[in-house]
PDB file of N, CA and C in Angstrom:
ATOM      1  N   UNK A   1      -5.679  10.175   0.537  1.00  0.00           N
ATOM      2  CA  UNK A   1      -5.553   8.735   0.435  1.00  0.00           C
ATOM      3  C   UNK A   1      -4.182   8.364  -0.117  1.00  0.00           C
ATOM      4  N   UNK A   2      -3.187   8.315   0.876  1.00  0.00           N
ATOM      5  CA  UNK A   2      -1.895   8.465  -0.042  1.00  0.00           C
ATOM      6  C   UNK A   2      -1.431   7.218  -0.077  1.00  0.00           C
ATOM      7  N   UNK A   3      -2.325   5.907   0.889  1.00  0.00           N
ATOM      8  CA  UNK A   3      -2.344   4.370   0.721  1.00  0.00           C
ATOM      9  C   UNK A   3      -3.039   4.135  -1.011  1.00  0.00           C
ATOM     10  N   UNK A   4      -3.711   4.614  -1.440  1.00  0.00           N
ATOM     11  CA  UNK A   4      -3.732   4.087  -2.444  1.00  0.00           C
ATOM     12  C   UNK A   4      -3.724   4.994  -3.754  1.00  0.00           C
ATOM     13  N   UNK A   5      -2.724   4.393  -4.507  1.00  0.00           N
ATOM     14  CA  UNK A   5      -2.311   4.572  -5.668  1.00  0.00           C
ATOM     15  C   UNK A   5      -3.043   4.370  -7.056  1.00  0.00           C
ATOM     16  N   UNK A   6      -3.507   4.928  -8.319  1.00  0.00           N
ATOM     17  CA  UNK A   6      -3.301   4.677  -9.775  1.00  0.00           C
ATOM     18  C   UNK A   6      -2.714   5.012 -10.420  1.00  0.00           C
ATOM     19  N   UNK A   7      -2.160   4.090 -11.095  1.00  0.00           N
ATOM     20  CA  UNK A   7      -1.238   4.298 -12.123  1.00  0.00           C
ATOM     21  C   UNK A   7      -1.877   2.874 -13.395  1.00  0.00           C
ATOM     22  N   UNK A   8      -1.629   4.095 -14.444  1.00  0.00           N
ATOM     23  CA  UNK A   8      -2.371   3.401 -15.944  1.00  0.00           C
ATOM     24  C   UNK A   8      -1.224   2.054 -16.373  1.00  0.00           C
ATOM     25  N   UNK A   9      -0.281   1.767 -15.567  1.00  0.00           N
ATOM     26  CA  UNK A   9       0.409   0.894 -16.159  1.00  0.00           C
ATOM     27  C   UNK A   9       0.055  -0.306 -14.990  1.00  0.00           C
ATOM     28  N   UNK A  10      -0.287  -0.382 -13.827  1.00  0.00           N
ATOM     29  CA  UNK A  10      -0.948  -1.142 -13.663  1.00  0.00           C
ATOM     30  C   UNK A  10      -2.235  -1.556 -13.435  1.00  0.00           C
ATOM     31  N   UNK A  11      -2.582  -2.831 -13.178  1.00  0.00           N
ATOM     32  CA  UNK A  11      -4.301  -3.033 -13.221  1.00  0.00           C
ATOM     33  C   UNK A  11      -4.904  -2.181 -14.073  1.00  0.00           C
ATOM     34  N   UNK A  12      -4.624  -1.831 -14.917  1.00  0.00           N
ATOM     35  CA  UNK A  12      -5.411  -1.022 -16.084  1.00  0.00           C
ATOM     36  C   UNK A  12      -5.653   0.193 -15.173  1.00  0.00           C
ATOM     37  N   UNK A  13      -5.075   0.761 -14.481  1.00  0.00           N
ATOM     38  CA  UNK A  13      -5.136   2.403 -13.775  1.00  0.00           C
ATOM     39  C   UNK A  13      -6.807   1.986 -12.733  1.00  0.00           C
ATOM     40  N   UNK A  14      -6.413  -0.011 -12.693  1.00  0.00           N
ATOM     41  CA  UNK A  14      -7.687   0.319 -11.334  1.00  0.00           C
ATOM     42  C   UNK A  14      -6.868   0.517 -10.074  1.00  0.00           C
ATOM     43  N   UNK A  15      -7.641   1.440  -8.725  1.00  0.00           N
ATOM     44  CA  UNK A  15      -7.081   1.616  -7.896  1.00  0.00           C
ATOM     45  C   UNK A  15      -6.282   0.269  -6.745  1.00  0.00           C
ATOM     46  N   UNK A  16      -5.387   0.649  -6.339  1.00  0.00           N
ATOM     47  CA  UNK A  16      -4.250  -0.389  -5.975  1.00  0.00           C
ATOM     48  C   UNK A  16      -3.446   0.117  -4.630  1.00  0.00           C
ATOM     49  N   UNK A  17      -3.104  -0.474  -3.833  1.00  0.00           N
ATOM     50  CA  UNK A  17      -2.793  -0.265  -2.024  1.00  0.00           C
ATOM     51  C   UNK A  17      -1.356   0.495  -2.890  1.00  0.00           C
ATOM     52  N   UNK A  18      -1.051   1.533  -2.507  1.00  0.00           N
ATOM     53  CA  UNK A  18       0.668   2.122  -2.799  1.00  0.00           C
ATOM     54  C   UNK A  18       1.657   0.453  -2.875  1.00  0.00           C
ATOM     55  N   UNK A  19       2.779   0.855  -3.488  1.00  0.00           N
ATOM     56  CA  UNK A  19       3.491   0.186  -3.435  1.00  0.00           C
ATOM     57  C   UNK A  19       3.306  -1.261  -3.708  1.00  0.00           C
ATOM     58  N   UNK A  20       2.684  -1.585  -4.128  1.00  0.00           N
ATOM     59  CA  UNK A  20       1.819  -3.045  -4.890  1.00  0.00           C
ATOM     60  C   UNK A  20       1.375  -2.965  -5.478  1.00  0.00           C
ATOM     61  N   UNK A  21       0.838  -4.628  -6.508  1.00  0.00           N
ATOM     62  CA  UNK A  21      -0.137  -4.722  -7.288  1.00  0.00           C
ATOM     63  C   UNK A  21      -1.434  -5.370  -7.150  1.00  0.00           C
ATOM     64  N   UNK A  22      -1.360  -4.659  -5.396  1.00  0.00           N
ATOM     65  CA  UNK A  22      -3.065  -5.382  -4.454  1.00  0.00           C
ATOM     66  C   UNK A  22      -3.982  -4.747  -5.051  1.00  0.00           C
ATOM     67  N   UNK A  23      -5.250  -4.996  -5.818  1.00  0.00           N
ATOM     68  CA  UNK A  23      -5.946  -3.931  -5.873  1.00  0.00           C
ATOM     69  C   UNK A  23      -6.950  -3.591  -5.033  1.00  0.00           C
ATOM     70  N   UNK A  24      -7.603  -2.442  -4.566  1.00  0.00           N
ATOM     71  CA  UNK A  24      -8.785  -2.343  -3.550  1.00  0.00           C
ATOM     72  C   UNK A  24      -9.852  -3.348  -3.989  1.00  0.00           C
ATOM     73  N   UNK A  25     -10.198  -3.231  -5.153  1.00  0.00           N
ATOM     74  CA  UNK A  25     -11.426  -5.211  -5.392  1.00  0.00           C
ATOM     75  C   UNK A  25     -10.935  -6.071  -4.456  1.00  0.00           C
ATOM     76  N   UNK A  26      -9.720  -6.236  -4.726  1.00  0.00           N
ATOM     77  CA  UNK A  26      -9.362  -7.717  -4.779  1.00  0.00           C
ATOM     78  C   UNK A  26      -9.633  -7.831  -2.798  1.00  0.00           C
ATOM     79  N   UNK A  27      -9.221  -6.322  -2.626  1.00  0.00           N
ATOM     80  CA  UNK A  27      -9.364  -6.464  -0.927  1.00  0.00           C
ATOM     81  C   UNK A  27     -10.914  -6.427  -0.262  1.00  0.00           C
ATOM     82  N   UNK A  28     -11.153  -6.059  -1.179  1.00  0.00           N
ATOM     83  CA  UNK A  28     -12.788  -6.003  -0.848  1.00  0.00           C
ATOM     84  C   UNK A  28     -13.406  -7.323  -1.016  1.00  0.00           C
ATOM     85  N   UNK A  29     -13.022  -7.819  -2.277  1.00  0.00           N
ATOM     86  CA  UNK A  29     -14.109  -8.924  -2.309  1.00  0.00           C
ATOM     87  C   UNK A  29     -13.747 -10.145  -0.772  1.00  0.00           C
ATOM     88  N   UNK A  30     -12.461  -9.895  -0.480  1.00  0.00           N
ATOM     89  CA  UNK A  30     -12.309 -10.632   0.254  1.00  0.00           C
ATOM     90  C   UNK A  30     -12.732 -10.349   1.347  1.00  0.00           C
ATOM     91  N   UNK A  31     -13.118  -9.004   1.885  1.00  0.00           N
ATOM     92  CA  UNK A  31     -13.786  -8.516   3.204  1.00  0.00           C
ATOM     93  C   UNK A  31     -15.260  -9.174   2.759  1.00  0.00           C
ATOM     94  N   UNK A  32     -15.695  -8.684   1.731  1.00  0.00           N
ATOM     95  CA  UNK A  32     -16.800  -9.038   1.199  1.00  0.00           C
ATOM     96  C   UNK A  32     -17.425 -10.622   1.687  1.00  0.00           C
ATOM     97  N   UNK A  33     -16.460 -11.212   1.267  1.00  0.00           N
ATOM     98  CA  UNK A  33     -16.257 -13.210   1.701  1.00  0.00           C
ATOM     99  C   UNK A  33     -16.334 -13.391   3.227  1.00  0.00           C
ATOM    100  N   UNK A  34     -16.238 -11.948   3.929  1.00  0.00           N
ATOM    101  CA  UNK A  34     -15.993 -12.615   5.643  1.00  0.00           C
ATOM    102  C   UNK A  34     -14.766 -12.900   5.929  1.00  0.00           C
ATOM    103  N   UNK A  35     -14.054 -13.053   5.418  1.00  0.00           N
ATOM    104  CA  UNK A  35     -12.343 -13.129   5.711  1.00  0.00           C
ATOM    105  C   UNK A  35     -12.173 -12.313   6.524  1.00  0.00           C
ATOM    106  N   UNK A  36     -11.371 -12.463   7.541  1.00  0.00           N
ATOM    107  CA  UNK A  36     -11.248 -11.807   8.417  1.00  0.00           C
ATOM    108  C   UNK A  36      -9.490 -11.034   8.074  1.00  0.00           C
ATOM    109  N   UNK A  37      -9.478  -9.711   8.988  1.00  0.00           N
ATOM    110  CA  UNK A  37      -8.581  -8.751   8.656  1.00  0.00           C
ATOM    111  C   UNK A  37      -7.199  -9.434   8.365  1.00  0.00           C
ATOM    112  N   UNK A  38      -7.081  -9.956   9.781  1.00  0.00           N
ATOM    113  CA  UNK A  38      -5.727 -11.113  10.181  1.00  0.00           C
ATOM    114  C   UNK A  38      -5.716 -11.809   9.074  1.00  0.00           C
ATOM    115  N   UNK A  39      -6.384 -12.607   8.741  1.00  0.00           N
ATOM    116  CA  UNK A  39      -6.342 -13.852   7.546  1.00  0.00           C
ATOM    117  C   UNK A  39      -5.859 -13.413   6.502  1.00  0.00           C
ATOM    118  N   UNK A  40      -6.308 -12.169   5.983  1.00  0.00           N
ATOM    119  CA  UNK A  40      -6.415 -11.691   4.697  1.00  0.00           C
ATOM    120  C   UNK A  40      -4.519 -11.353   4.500  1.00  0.00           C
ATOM    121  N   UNK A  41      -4.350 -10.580   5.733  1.00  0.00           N
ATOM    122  CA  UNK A  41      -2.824 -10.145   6.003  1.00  0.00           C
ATOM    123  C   UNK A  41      -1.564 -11.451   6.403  1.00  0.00           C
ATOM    124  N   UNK A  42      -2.511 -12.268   6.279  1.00  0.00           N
ATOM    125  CA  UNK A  42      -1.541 -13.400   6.903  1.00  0.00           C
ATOM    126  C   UNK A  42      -1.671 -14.524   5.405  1.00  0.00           C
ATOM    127  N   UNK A  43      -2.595 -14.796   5.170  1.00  0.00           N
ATOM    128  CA  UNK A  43      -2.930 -15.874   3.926  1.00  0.00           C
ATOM    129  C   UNK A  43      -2.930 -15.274   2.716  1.00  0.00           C
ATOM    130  N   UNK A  44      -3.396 -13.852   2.210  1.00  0.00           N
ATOM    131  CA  UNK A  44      -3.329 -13.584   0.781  1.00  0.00           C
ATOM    132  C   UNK A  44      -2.313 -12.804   1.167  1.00  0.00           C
ATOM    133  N   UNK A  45      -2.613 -12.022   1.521  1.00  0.00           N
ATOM    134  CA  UNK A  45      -1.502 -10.608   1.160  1.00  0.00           C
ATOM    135  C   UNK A  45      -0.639 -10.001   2.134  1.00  0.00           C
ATOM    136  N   UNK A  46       0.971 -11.203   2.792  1.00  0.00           N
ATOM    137  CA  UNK A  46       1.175 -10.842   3.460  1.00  0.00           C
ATOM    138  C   UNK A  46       2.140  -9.525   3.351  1.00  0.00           C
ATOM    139  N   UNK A  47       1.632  -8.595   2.385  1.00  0.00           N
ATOM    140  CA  UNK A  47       2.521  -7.651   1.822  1.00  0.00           C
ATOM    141  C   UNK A  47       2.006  -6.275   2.612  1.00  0.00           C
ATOM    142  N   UNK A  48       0.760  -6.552   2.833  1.00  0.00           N
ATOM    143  CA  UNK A  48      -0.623  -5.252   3.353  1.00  0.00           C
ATOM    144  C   UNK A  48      -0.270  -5.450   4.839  1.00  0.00           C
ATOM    145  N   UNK A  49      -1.342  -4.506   5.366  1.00  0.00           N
ATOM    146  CA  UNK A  49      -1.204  -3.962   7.047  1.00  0.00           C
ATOM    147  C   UNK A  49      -2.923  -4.590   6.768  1.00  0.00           C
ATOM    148  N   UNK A  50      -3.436  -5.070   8.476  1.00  0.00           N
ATOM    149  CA  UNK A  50      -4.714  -4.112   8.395  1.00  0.00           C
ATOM    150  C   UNK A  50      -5.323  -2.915   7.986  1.00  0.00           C
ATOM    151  N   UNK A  51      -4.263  -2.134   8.709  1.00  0.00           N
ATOM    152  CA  UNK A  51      -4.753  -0.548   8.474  1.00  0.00           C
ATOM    153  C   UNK A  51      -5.271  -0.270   6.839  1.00  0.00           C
ATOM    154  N   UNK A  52      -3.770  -0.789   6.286  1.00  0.00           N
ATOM    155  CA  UNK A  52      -4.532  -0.866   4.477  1.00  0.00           C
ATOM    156  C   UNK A  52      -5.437  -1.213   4.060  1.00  0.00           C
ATOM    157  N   UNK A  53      -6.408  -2.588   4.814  1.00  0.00           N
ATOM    158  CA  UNK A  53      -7.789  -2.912   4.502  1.00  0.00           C
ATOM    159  C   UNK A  53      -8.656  -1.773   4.647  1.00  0.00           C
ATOM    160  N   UNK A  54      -8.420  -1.476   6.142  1.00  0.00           N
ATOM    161  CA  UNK A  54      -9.457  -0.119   6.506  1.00  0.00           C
ATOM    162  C   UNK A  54      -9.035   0.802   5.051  1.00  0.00           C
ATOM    163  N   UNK A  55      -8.003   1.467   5.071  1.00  0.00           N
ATOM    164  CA  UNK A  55      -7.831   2.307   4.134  1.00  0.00           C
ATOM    165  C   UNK A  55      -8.875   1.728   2.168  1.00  0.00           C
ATOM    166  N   UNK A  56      -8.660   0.636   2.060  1.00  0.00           N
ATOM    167  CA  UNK A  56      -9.734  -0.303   1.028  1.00  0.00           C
ATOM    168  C   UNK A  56     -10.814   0.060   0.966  1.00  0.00           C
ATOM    169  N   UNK A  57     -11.384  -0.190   2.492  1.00  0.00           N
ATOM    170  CA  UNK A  57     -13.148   0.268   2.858  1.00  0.00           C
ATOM    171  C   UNK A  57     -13.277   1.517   2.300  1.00  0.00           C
ATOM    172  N   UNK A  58     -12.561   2.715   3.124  1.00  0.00           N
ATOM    173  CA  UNK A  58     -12.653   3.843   3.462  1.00  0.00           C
ATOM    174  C   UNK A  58     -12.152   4.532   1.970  1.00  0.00           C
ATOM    175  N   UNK A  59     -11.668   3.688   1.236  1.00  0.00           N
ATOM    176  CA  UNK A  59     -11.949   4.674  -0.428  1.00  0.00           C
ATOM    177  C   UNK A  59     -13.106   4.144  -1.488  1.00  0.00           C
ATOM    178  N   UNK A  60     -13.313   2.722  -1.090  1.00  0.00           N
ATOM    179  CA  UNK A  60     -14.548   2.871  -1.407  1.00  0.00           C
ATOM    180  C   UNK A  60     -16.025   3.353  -0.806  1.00  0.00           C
ATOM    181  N   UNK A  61     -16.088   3.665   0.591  1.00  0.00           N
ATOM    182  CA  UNK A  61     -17.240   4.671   0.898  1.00  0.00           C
ATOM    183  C   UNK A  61     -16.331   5.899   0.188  1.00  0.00           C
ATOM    184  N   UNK A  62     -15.747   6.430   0.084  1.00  0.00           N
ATOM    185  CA  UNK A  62     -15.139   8.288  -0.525  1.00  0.00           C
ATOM    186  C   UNK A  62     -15.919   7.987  -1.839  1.00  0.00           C
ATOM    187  N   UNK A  63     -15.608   7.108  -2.656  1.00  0.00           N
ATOM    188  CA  UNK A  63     -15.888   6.892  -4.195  1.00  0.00           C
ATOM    189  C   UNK A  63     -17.639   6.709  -3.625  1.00  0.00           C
ATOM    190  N   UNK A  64     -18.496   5.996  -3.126  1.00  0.00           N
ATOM    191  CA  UNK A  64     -19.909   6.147  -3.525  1.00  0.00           C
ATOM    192  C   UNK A  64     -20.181   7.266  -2.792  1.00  0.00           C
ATOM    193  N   UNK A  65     -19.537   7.982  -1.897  1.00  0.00           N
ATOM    194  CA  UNK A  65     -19.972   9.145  -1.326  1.00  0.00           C
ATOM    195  C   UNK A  65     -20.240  10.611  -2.550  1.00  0.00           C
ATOM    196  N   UNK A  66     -18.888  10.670  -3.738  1.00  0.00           N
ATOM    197  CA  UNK A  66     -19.321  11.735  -4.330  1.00  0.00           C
ATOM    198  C   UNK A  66     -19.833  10.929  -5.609  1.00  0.00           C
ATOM    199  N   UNK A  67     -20.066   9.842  -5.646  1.00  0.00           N
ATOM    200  CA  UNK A  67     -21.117   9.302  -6.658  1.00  0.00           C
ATOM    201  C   UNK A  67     -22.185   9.989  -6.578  1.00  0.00           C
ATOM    202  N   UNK A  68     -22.645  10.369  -7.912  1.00  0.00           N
ATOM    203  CA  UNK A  68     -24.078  11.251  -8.566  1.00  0.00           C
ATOM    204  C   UNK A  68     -24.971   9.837  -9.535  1.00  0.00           C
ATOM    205  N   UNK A  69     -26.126   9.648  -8.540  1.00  0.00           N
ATOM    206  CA  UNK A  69     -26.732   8.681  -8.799  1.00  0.00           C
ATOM    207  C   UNK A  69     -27.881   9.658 -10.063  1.00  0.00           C
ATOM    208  N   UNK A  70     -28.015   9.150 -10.943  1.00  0.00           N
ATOM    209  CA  UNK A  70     -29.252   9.745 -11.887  1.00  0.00           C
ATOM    210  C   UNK A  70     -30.338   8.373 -11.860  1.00  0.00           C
ATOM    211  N   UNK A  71     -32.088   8.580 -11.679  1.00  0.00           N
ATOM    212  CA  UNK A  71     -32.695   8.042 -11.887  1.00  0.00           C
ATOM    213  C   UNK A  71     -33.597   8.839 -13.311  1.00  0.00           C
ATOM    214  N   UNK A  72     -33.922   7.855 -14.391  1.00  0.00           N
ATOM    215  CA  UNK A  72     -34.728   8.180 -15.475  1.00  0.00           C
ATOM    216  C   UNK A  72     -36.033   8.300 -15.002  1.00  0.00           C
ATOM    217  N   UNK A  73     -36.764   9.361 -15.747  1.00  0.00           N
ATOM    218  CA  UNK A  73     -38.030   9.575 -14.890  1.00  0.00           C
ATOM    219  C   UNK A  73     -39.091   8.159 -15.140  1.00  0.00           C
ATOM    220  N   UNK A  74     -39.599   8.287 -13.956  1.00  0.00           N
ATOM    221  CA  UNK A  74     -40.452   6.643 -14.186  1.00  0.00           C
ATOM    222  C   UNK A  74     -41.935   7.679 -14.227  1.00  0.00           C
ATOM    223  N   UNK A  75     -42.849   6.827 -15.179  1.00  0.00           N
ATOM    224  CA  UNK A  75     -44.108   7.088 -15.626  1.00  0.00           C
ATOM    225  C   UNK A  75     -45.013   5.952 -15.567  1.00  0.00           C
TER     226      UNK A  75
END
């Protein structure tokens, strides 16, 4: 994932598109909203690609993919 970057000096070391201070939230919530790819690249952030959105998605499925879910035993 060499589109996205942390570094502890920005966004508090949350993850962030390389070379900016976009963070993957911020791109998500807006996929999240229905915004469409174009819009997002044209109205918020004309700094990003599409491709970088995909790249957004595609580290957050990596991150819940090796997520270790624990359930407490139910009785």
């Amino acid at each position: 994932m060499e589109r996205i970057e942390i570094n502890p000096n920005i966004h508090f070391g949350k993850p962030c598109i390389a070379g900016t201070r976009i963070s993957v939230l911020n791109v998500l919530e807006l996929v999240s909203d229905g915004i469409p790819f174009e819009e997002i690249t044209k109205k918020y952030y004309p700094d990003i690609t599409v491709d970088d959105i995909r790249v957004c998605i595609k580290y957050a499925m990596d991150v819940i993919t090796v997520e270790d879910i624990h359930f407490a035993n139910q009785k």
